[in-house]
Protein backbone atom coordinates (compact mmCIF):
# COMPACT_ATOMS: atom_id res chain seq x y z
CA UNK A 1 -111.43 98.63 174.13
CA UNK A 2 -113.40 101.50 174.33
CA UNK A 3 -110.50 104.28 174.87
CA UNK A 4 -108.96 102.49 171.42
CA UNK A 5 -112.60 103.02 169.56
CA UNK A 6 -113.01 106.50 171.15
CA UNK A 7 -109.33 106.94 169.61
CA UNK A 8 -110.41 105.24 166.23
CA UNK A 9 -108.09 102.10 167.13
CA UNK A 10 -110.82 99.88 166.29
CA UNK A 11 -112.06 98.74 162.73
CA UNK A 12 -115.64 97.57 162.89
CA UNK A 13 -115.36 96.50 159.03
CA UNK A 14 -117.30 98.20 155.85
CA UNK A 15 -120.44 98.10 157.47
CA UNK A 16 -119.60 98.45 161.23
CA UNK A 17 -120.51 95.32 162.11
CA UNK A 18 -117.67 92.63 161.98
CA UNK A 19 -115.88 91.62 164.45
CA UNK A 20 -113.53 94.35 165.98
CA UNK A 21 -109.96 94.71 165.18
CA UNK A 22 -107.12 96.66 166.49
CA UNK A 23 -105.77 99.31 163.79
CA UNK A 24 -102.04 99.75 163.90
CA UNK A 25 -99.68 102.30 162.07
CA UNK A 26 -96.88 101.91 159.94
CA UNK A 27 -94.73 104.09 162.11
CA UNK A 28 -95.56 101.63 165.57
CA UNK A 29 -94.91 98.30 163.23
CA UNK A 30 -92.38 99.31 160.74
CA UNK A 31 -90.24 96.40 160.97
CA UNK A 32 -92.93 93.81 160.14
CA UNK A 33 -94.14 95.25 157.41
CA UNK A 34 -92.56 93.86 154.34
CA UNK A 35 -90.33 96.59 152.25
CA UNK A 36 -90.24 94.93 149.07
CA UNK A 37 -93.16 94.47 146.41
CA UNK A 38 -93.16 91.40 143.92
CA UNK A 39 -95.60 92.30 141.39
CA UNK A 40 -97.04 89.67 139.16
CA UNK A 41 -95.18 91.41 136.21
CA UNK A 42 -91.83 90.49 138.00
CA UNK A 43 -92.81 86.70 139.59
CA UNK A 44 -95.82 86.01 138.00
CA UNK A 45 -99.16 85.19 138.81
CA UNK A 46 -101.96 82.34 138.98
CA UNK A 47 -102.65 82.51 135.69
CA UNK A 48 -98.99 82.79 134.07
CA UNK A 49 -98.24 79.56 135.82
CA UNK A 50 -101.63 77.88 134.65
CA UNK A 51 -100.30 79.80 130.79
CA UNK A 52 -96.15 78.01 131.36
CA UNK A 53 -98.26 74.65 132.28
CA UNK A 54 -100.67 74.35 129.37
CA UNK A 55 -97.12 75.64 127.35
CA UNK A 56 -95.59 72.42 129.07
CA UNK A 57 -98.48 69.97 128.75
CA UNK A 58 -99.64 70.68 125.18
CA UNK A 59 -102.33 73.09 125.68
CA UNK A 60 -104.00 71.25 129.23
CA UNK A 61 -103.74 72.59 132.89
CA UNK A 62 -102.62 70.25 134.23
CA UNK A 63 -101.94 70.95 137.71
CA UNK A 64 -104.69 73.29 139.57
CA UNK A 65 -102.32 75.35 141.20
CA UNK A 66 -98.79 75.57 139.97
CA UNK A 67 -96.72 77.73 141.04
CA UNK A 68 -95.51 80.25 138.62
CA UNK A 69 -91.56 79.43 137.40
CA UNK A 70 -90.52 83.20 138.33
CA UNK A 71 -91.39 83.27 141.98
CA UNK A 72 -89.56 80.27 143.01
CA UNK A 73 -86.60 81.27 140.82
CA UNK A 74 -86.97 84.67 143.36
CA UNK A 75 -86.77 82.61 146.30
CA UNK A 76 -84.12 80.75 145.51
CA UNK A 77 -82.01 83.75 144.41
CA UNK A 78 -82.79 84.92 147.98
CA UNK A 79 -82.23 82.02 150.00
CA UNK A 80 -79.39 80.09 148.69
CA UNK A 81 -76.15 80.11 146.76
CA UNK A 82 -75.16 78.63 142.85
CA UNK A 83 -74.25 75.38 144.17
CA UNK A 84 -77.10 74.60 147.14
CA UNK A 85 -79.29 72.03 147.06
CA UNK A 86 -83.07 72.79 147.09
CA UNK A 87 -85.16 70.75 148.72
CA UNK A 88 -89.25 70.56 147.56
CA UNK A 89 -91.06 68.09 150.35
CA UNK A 90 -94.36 68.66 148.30
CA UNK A 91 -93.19 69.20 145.02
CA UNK A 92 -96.91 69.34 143.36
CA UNK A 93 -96.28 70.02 139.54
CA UNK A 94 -91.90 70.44 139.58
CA UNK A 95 -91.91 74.02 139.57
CA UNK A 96 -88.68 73.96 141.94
CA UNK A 97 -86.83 71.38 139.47
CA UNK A 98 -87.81 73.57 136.56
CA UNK A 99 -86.62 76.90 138.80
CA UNK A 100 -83.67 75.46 139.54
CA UNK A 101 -82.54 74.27 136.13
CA UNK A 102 -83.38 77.60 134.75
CA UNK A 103 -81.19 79.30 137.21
CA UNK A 104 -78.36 77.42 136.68
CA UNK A 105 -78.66 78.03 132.43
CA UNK A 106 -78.62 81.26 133.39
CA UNK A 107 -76.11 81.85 135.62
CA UNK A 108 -74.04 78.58 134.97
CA UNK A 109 -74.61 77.72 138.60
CA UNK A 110 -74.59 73.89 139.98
CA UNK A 111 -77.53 73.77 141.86
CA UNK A 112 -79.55 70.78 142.78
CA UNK A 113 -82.74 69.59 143.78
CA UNK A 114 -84.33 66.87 145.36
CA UNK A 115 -88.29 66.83 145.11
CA UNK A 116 -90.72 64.19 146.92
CA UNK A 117 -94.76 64.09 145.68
CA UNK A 118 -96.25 60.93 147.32
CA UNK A 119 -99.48 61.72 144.67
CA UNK A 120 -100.39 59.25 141.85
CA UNK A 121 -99.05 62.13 139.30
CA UNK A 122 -95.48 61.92 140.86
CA UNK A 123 -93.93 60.45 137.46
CA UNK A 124 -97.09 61.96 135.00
CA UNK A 125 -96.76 65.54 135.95
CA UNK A 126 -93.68 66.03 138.23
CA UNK A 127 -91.01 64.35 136.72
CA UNK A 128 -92.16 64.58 133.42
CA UNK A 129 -92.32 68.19 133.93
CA UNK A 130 -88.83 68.67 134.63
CA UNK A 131 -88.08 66.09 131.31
CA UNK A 132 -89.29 68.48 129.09
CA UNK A 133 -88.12 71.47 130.20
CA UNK A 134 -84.45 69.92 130.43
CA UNK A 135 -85.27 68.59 126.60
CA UNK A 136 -87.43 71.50 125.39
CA UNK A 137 -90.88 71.33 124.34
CA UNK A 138 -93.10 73.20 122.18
CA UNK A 139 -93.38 73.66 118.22
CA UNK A 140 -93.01 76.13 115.49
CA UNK A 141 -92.62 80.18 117.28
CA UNK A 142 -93.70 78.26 120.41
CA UNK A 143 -90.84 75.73 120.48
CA UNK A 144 -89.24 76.55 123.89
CA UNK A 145 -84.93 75.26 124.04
CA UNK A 146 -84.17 72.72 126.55
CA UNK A 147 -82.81 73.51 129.60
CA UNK A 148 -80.40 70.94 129.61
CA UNK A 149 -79.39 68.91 133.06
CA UNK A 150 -80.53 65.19 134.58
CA UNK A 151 -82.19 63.86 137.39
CA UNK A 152 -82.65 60.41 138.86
CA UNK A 153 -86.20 59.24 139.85
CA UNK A 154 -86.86 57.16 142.71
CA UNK A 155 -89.69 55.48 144.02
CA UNK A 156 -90.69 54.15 147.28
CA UNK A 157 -90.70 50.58 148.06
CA UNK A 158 -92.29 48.56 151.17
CA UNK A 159 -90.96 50.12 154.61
CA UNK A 160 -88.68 48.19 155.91
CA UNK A 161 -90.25 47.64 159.74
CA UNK A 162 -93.44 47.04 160.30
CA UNK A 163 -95.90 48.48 162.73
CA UNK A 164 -94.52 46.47 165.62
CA UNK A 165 -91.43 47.46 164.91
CA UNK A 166 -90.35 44.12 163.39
CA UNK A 167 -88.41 43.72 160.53
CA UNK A 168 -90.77 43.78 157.56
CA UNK A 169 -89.18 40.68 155.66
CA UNK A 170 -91.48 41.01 152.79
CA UNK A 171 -88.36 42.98 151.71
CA UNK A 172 -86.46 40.39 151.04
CA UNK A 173 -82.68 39.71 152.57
CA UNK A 174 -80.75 41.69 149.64
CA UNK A 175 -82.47 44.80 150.85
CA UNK A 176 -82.41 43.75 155.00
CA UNK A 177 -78.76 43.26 154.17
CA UNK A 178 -78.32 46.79 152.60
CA UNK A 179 -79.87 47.89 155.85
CA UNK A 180 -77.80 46.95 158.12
CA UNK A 181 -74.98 47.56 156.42
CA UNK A 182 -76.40 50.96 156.04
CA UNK A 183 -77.24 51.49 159.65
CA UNK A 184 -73.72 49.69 160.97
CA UNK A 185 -72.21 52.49 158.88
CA UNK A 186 -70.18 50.30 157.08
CA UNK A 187 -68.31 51.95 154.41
CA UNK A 188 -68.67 50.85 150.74
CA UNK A 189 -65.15 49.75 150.20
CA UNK A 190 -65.69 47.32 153.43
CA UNK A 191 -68.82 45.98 152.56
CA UNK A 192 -68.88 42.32 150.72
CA UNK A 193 -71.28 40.23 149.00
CA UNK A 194 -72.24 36.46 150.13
CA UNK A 195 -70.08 35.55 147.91
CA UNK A 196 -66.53 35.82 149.83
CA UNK A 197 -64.29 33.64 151.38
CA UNK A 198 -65.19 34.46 154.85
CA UNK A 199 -69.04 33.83 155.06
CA UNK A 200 -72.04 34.17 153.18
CA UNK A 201 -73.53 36.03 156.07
CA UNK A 202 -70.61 38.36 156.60
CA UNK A 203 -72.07 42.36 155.79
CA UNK A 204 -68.86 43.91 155.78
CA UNK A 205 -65.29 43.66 157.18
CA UNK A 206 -61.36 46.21 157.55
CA UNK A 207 -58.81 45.16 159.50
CA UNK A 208 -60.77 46.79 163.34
CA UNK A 209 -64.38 44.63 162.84
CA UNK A 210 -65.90 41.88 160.81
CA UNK A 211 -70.43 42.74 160.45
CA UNK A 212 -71.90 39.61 160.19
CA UNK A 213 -75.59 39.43 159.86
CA UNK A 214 -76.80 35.73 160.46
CA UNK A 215 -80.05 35.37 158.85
CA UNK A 216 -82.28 32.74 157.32
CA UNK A 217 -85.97 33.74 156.08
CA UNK A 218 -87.29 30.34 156.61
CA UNK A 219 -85.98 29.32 160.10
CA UNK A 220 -84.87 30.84 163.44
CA UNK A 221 -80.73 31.25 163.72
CA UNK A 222 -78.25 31.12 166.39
CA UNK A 223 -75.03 32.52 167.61
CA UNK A 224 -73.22 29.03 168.91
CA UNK A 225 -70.00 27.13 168.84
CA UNK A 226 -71.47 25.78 165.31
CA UNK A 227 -71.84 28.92 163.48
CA UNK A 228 -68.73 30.42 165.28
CA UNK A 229 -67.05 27.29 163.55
CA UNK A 230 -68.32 27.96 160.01
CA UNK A 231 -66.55 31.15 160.12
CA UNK A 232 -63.39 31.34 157.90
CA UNK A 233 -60.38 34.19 158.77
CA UNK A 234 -56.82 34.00 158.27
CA UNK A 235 -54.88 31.27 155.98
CA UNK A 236 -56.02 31.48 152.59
CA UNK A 237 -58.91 33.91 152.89
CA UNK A 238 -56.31 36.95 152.82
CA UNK A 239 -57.67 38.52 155.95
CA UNK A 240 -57.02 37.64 159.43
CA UNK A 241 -60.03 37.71 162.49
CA UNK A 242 -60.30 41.28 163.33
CA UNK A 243 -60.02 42.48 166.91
CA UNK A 244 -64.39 43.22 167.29
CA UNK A 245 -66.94 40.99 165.27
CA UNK A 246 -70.21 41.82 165.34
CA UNK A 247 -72.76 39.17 165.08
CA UNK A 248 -76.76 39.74 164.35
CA UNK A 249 -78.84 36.47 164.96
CA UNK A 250 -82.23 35.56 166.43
CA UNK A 251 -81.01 34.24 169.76
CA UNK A 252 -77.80 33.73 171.25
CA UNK A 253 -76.04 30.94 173.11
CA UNK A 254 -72.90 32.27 174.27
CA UNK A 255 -71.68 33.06 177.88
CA UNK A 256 -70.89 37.02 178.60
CA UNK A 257 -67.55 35.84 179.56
CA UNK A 258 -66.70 34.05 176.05
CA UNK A 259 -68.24 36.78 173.52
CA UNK A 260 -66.32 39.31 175.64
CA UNK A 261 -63.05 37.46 175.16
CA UNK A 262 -62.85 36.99 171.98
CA UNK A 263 -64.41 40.33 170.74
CA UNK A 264 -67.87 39.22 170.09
CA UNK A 265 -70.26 42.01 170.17
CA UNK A 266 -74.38 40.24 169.64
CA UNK A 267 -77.54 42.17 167.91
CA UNK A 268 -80.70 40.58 168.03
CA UNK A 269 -82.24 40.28 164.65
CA UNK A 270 -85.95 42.52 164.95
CA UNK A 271 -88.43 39.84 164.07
CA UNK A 272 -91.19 37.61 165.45
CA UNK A 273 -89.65 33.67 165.24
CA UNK A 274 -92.47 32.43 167.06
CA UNK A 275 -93.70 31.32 164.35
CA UNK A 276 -90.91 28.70 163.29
């Protein structure tokens, strides 16, 4: 330390007494200094984003720290092509949808975004950001042209396991269903309603495997010789028993030796039943 201060290495601050740091050149860190300067004239600045919101919003900031418009238009130039998506996990006030849609009227590009704000402003401010500035806004000399484009906007429901890692059934069975069949990876055309000849608690079903999810809100279910009986393939139902079935219940009371015979593959359905 002191052969660097003897060397004037060491920078005690203004008034000599902060705490020490180490003074290094350009020529010994030349590679980590950054070669390129964006100048509020060229991205823009705190205040020309506070200047495009109030533009937006009617005269009111409302956001307390947007981002200007013109720096995330820069980074997306840099960091991906015409037809990327952009992904915003903390999208604040929708200056990334609002980059992004100006980018592609400029350049005719298909870019797309996806944007996530868990903040009570999420439809207010975010999306309705990104609604204007696709419809225009403004009047008179200050009228501003839409942007043109669309977006969908989603909210969040209830999760669909609770903290135990139970099925959350507050969900109801329509979405549990679409769960399953999501996480099965059943494909959309092989997916089926309760309404088919087969079952009212088959998920999905192709000529390989039949997803059946056995489920009753109100009571505890079984895989048996019953329910196996209920089940309806071949003759008139226009679709024979496929080679693998795959059954979700509560409990099951089949032998290894039988399931694995005829192709019977048993989930356990995530939930407490003690309770029933």
């Amino acid at each position: 330390m002191r052969e660097f201060d003897d060397d004037g290495r060491i920078w005690w601050g203004p008034t000599g007494e902060a705490r020490p740091s180490i003074k290094r050149y350009l020529n010994e860190v030349a590679d980590l200094v950054p070669r390129t300067l964006w100048t509020k004239e060229s991205v823009g600045s705190n205040r020309s984003s506070k200047n495009e919101q109030r533009a937006i919003f009617a005269g009111a900031a409302s956001f307390d720290t947007p981002k200007p418009s013109a720096l995330i238009e820069r980074i997306i130039q840099i960091a991906a092509s015409s037809s990327d998506i952009v992904l915003d996990s903390f999208a604040g006030s929708g200056t990334t949808g609002h980059a992004v849609l100006k980018l592609n009227a400029q350049d005719s590009g298909s870019r797309r975004f996806v944007m996530i704000e868990t903040e009570s402003y999420a439809d207010t401010l975010t999306a309705e950001r990104v609604r204007r500035v696709m419809t225009g806004y403004g009047e008179a000399k200050k009228e501003v042209q839409g942007l043109g484009g669309g977006f969908d906007y989603y909210t969040v429901g209830e999760p669909m396991f609770l903290a135990d890692d139970n099925l959350n059934e507050a969900v109801g069975t329509e979405a549990i269903r679409a769960y399953v069949a999501y996480s099965e990876g059943i494909p959309t055309d092989d997916q089926t309603t309760v309404e088919n000849p087969h079952s009212p608690y088959l998920l999905g079903l192709n000529r390989e495997t039949a997803w059946i999810f056995h489920y009753e809100p109100d009571r505890a279910t079984s895989l048996d010789m019953d329910f196996l009986a209920g089940l309806r393939f071949g003759a008139s139902t226009g679709a024979g028993k496929p080679g693998t079935v795959i059954i979700y219940a509560d409990r099951c009371l089949l032998s290894a030796a039988f399931m694995t015979k005829h192709g019977i593959i048993f989930k356990k359905i995530p939930r407490d039943i003690t309770r029933f």
